[in-house]
C-alpha atoms as a PDB file:
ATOM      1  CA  UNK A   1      53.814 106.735  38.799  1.00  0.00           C
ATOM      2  CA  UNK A   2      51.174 104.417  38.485  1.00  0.00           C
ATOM      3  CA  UNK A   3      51.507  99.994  38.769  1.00  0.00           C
ATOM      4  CA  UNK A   4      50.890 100.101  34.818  1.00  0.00           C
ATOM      5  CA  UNK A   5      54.132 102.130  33.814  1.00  0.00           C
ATOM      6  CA  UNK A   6      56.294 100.016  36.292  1.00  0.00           C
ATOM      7  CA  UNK A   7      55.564  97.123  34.112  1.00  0.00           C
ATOM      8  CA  UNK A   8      57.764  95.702  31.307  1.00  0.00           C
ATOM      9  CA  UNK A   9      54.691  93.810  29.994  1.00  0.00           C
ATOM     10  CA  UNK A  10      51.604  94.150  29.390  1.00  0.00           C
ATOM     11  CA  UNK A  11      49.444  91.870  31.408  1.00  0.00           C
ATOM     12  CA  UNK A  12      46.703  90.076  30.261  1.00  0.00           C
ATOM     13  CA  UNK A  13      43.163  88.342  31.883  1.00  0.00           C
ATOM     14  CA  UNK A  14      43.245  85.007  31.975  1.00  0.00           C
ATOM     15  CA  UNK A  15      41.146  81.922  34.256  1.00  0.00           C
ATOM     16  CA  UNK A  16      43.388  79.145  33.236  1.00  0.00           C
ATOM     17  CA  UNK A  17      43.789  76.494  36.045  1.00  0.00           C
ATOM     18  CA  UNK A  18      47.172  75.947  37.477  1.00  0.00           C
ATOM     19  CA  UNK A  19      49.226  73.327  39.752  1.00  0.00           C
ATOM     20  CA  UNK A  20      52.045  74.358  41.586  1.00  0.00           C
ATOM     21  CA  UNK A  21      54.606  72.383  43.703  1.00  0.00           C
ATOM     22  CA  UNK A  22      56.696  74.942  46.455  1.00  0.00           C
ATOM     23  CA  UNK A  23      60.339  73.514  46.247  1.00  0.00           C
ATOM     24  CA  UNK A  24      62.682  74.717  48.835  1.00  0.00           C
ATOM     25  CA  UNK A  25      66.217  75.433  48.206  1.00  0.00           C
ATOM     26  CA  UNK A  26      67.248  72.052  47.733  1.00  0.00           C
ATOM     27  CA  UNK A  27      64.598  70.772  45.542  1.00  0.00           C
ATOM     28  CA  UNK A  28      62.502  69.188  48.245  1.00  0.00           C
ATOM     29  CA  UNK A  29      58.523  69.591  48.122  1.00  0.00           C
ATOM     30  CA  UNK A  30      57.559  71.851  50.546  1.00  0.00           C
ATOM     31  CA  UNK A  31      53.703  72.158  49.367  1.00  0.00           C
ATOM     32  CA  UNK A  32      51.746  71.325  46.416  1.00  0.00           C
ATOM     33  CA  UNK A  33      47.991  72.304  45.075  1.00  0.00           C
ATOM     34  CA  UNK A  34      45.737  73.909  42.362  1.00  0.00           C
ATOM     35  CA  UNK A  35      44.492  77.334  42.062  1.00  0.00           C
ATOM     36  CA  UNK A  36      43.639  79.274  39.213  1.00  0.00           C
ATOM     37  CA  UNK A  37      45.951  82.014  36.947  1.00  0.00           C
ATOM     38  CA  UNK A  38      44.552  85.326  37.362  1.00  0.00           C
ATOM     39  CA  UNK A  39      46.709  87.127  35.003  1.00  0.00           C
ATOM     40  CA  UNK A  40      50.029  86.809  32.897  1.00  0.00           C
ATOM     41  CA  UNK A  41      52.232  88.556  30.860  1.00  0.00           C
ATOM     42  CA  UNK A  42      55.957  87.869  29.377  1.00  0.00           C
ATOM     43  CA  UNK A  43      57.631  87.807  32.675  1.00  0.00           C
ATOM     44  CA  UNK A  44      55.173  86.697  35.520  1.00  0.00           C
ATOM     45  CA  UNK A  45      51.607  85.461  36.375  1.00  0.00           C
ATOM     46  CA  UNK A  46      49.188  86.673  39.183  1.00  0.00           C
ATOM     47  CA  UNK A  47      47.909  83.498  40.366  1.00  0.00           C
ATOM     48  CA  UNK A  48      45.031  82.570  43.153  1.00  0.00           C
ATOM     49  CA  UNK A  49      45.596  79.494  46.045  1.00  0.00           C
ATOM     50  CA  UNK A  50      44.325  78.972  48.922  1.00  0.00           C
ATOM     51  CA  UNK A  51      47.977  78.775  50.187  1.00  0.00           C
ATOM     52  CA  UNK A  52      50.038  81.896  51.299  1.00  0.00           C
ATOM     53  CA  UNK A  53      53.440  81.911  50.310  1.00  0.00           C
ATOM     54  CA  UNK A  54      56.721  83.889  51.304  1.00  0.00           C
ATOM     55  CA  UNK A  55      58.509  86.133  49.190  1.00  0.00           C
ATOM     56  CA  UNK A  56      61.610  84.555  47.265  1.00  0.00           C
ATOM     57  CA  UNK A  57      59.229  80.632  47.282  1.00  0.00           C
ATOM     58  CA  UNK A  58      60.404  79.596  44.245  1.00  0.00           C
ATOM     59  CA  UNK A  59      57.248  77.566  42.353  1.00  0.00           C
ATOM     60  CA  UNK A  60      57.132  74.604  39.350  1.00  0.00           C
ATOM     61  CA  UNK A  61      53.739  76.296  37.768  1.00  0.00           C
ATOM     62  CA  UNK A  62      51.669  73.314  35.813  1.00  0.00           C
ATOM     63  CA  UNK A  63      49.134  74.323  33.220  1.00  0.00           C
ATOM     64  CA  UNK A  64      47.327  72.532  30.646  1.00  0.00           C
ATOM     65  CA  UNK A  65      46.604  75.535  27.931  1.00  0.00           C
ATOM     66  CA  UNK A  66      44.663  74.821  24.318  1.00  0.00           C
ATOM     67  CA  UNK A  67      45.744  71.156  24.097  1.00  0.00           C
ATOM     68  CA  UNK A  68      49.270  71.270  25.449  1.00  0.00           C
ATOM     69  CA  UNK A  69      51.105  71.338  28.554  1.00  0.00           C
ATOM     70  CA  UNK A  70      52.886  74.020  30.102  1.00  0.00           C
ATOM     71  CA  UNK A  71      55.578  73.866  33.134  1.00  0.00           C
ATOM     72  CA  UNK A  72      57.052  76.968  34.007  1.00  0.00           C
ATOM     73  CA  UNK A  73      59.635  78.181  37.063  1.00  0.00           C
ATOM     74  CA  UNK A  74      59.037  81.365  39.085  1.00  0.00           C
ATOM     75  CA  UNK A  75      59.590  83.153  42.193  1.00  0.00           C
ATOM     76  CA  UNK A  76      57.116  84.455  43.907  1.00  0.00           C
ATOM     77  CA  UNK A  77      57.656  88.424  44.606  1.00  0.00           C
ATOM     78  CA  UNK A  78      54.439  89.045  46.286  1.00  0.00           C
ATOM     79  CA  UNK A  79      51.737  86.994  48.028  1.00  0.00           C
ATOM     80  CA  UNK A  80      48.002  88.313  49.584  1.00  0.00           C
ATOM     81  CA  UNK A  81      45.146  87.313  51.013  1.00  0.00           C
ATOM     82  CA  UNK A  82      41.889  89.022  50.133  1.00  0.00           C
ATOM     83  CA  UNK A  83      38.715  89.415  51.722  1.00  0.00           C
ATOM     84  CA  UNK A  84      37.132  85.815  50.429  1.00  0.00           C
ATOM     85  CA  UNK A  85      40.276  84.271  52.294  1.00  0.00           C
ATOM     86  CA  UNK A  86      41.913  83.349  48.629  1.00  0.00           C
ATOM     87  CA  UNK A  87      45.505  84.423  47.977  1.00  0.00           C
ATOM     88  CA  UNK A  88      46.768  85.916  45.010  1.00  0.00           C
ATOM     89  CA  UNK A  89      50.337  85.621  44.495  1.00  0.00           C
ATOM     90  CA  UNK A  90      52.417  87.316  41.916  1.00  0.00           C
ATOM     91  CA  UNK A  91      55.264  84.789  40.177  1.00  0.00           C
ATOM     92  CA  UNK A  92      58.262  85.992  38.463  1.00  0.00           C
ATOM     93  CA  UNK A  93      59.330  84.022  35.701  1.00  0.00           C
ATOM     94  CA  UNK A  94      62.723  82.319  36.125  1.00  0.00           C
ATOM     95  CA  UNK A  95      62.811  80.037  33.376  1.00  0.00           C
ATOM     96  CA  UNK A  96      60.599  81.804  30.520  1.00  0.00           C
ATOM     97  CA  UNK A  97      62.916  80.794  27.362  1.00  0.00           C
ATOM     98  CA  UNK A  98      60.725  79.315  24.745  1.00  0.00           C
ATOM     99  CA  UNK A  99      57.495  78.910  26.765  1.00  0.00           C
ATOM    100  CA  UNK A 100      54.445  81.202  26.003  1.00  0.00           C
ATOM    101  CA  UNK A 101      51.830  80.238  28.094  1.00  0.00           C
ATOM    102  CA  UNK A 102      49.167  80.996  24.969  1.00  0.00           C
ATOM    103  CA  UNK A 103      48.936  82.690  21.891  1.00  0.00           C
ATOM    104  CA  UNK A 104      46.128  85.038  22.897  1.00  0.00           C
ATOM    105  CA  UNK A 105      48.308  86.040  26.279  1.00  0.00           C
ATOM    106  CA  UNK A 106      51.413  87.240  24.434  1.00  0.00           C
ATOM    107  CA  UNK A 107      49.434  89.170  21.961  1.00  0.00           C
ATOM    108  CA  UNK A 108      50.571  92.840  21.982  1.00  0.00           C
ATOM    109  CA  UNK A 109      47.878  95.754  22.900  1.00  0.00           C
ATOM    110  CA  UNK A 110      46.173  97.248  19.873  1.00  0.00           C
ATOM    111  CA  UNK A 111      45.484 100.775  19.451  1.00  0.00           C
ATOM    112  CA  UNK A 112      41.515 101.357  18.920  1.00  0.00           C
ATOM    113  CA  UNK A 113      41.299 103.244  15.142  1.00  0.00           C
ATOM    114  CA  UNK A 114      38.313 105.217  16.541  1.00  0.00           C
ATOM    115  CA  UNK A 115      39.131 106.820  19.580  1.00  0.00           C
ATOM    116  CA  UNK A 116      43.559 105.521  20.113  1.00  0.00           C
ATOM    117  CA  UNK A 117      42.650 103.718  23.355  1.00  0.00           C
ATOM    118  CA  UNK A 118      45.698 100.676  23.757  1.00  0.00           C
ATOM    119  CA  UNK A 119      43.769  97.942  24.590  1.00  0.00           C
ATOM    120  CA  UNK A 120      45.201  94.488  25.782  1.00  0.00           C
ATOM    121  CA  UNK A 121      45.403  91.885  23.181  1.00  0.00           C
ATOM    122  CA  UNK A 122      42.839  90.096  24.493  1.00  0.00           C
ATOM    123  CA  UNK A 123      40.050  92.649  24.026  1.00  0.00           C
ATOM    124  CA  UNK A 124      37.263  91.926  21.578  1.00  0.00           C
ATOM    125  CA  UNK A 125      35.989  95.548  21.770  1.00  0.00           C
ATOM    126  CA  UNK A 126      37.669  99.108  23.148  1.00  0.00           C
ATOM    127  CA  UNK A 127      37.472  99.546  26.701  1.00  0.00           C
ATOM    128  CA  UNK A 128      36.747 103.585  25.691  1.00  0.00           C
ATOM    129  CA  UNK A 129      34.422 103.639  23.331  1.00  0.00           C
ATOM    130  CA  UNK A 130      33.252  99.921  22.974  1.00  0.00           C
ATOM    131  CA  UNK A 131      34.762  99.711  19.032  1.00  0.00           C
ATOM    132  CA  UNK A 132      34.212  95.918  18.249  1.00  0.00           C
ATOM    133  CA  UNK A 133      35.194  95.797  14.392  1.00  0.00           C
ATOM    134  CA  UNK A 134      36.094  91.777  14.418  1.00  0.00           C
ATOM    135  CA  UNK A 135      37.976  92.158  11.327  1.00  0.00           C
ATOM    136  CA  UNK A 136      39.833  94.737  12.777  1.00  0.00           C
ATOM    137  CA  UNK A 137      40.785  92.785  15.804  1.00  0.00           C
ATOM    138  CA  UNK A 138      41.303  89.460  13.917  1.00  0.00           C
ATOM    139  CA  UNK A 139      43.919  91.342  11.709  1.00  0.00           C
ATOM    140  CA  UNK A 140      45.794  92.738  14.969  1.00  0.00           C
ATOM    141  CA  UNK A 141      45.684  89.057  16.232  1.00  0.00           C
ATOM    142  CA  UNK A 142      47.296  87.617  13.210  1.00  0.00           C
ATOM    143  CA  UNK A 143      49.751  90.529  12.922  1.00  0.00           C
ATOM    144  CA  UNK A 144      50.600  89.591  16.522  1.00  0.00           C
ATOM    145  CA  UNK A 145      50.519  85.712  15.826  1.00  0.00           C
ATOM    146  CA  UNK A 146      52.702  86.189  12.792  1.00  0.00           C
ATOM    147  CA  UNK A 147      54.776  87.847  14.576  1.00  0.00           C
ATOM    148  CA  UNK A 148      55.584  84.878  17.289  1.00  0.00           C
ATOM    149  CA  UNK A 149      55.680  82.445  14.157  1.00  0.00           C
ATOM    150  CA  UNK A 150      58.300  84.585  12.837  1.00  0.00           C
ATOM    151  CA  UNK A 151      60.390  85.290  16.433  1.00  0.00           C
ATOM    152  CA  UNK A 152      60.124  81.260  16.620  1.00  0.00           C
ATOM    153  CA  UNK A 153      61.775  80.608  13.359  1.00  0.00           C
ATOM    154  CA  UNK A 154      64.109  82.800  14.003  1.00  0.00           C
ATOM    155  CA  UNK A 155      65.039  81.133  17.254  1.00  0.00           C
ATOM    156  CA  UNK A 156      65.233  77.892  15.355  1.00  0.00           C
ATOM    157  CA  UNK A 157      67.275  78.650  12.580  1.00  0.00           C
ATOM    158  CA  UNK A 158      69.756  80.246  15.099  1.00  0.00           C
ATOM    159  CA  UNK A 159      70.072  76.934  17.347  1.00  0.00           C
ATOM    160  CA  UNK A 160      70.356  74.687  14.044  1.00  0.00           C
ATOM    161  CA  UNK A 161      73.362  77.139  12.958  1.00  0.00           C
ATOM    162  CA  UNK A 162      75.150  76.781  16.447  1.00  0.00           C
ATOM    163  CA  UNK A 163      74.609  73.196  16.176  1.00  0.00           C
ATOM    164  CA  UNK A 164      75.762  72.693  12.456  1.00  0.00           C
ATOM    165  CA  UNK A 165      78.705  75.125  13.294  1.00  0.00           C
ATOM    166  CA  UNK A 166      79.667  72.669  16.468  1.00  0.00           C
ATOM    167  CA  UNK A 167      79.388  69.781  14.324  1.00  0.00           C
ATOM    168  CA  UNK A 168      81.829  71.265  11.269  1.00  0.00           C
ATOM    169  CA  UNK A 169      84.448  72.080  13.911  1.00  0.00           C
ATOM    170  CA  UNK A 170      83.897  69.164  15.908  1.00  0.00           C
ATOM    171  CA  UNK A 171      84.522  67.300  11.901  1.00  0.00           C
ATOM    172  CA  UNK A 172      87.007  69.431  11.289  1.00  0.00           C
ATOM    173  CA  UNK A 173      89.209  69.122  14.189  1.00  0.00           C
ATOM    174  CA  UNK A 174      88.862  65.177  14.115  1.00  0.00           C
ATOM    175  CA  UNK A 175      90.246  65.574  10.696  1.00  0.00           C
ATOM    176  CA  UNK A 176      93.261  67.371  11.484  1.00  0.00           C
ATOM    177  CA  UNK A 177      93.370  65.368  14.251  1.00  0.00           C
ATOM    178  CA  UNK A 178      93.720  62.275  12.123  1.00  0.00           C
ATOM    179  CA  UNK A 179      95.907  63.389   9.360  1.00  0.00           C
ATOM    180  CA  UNK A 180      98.146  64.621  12.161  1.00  0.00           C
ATOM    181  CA  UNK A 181      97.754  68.081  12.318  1.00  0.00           C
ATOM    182  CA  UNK A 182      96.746  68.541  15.897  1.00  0.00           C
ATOM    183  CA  UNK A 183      98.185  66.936  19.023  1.00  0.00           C
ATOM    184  CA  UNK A 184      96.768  64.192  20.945  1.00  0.00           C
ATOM    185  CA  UNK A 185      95.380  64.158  24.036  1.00  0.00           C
ATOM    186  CA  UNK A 186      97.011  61.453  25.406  1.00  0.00           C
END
């Protein structure tokens, strides 16, 4: 079984800089710096420091993405050094929830309609056979787009029905409440 099948999600090239700050288990600093992001996908990011750190570090990831700012948690589940000295560390997300580090990085793979090769959303030709149809691609980037912009809404419209649903019974039961219905709390 090769790395690739292990993975939930697709990973996807990136040179983004980063900050991170090391926290230990109470919160304290433990180290802070900037390095680059190597790769990402849904649940973690490869980045590259010239710090080492130990397995289970949990890091506060800064990046500043296409105009906006990004903070994400993670723990680190792997950390090496390579020949040039750097260290590339590998970051489990803890705290993912709403954050998508860009549009292009959580772009699905698309499927090249010459040859079927899945290549990462990224790509602006097929790794195979070098297909580079733009309109082609731009379509499977909307589609993908779209389909965030949709999952978002979604999300949104779920939160505003919790919170309208809290506020009718939180209405509700001060109007029993009131007119005598329910007990006090006294």
């Amino acid at each position: 079984m090769t790395v690739n099948e292990r993975r939930k999600h697709p990973r996807f090239k990136t040179n983004d800089p980063i900050s991170y700050v090391c926290i230990d288990n109470n919160g304290n600093r433990i180290k802070e710096g900037k390095g680059k992001a190597v790769n990402v996908s849904k649940g973690g990011i490869l980045i590259e420091t010239r710090d080492a750190f130990n397995w289970q570090d949990i890091l506060l990831l800064g990046m500043d993405l296409k105009d906006k700012s990004v903070s994400v948690k993670g723990r680190v589940v792997y950390s090496n050094t390579d020949d040039s000295g750097m260290v590339q560390t590998g970051i489990e997300f803890l705290e993912t929830g709403e954050i998508i580090l860009t549009e292009e990085m959580t772009i699905e793979p698309w499927k090249c309609p010459d040859c079927g090769q899945t290549n990462d959303g990224l790509s602006d030709h097929c790794i195979r056979c070098g297909y580079t149809e733009e309109g082609f691609i731009e379509v499977q980037r909307k589609s993908a787009t779209d389909s965030i912009e949709n999952t978002r809404k979604q999300q949104k419209k779920l939160i505003l029905t919790y919170l309208i649903a809290t506020l009718v019974i939180i209405v509700v039961g001060t109007f029993l409440y009131l007119i005598g219905v329910l007990p006090g709390f006294d």
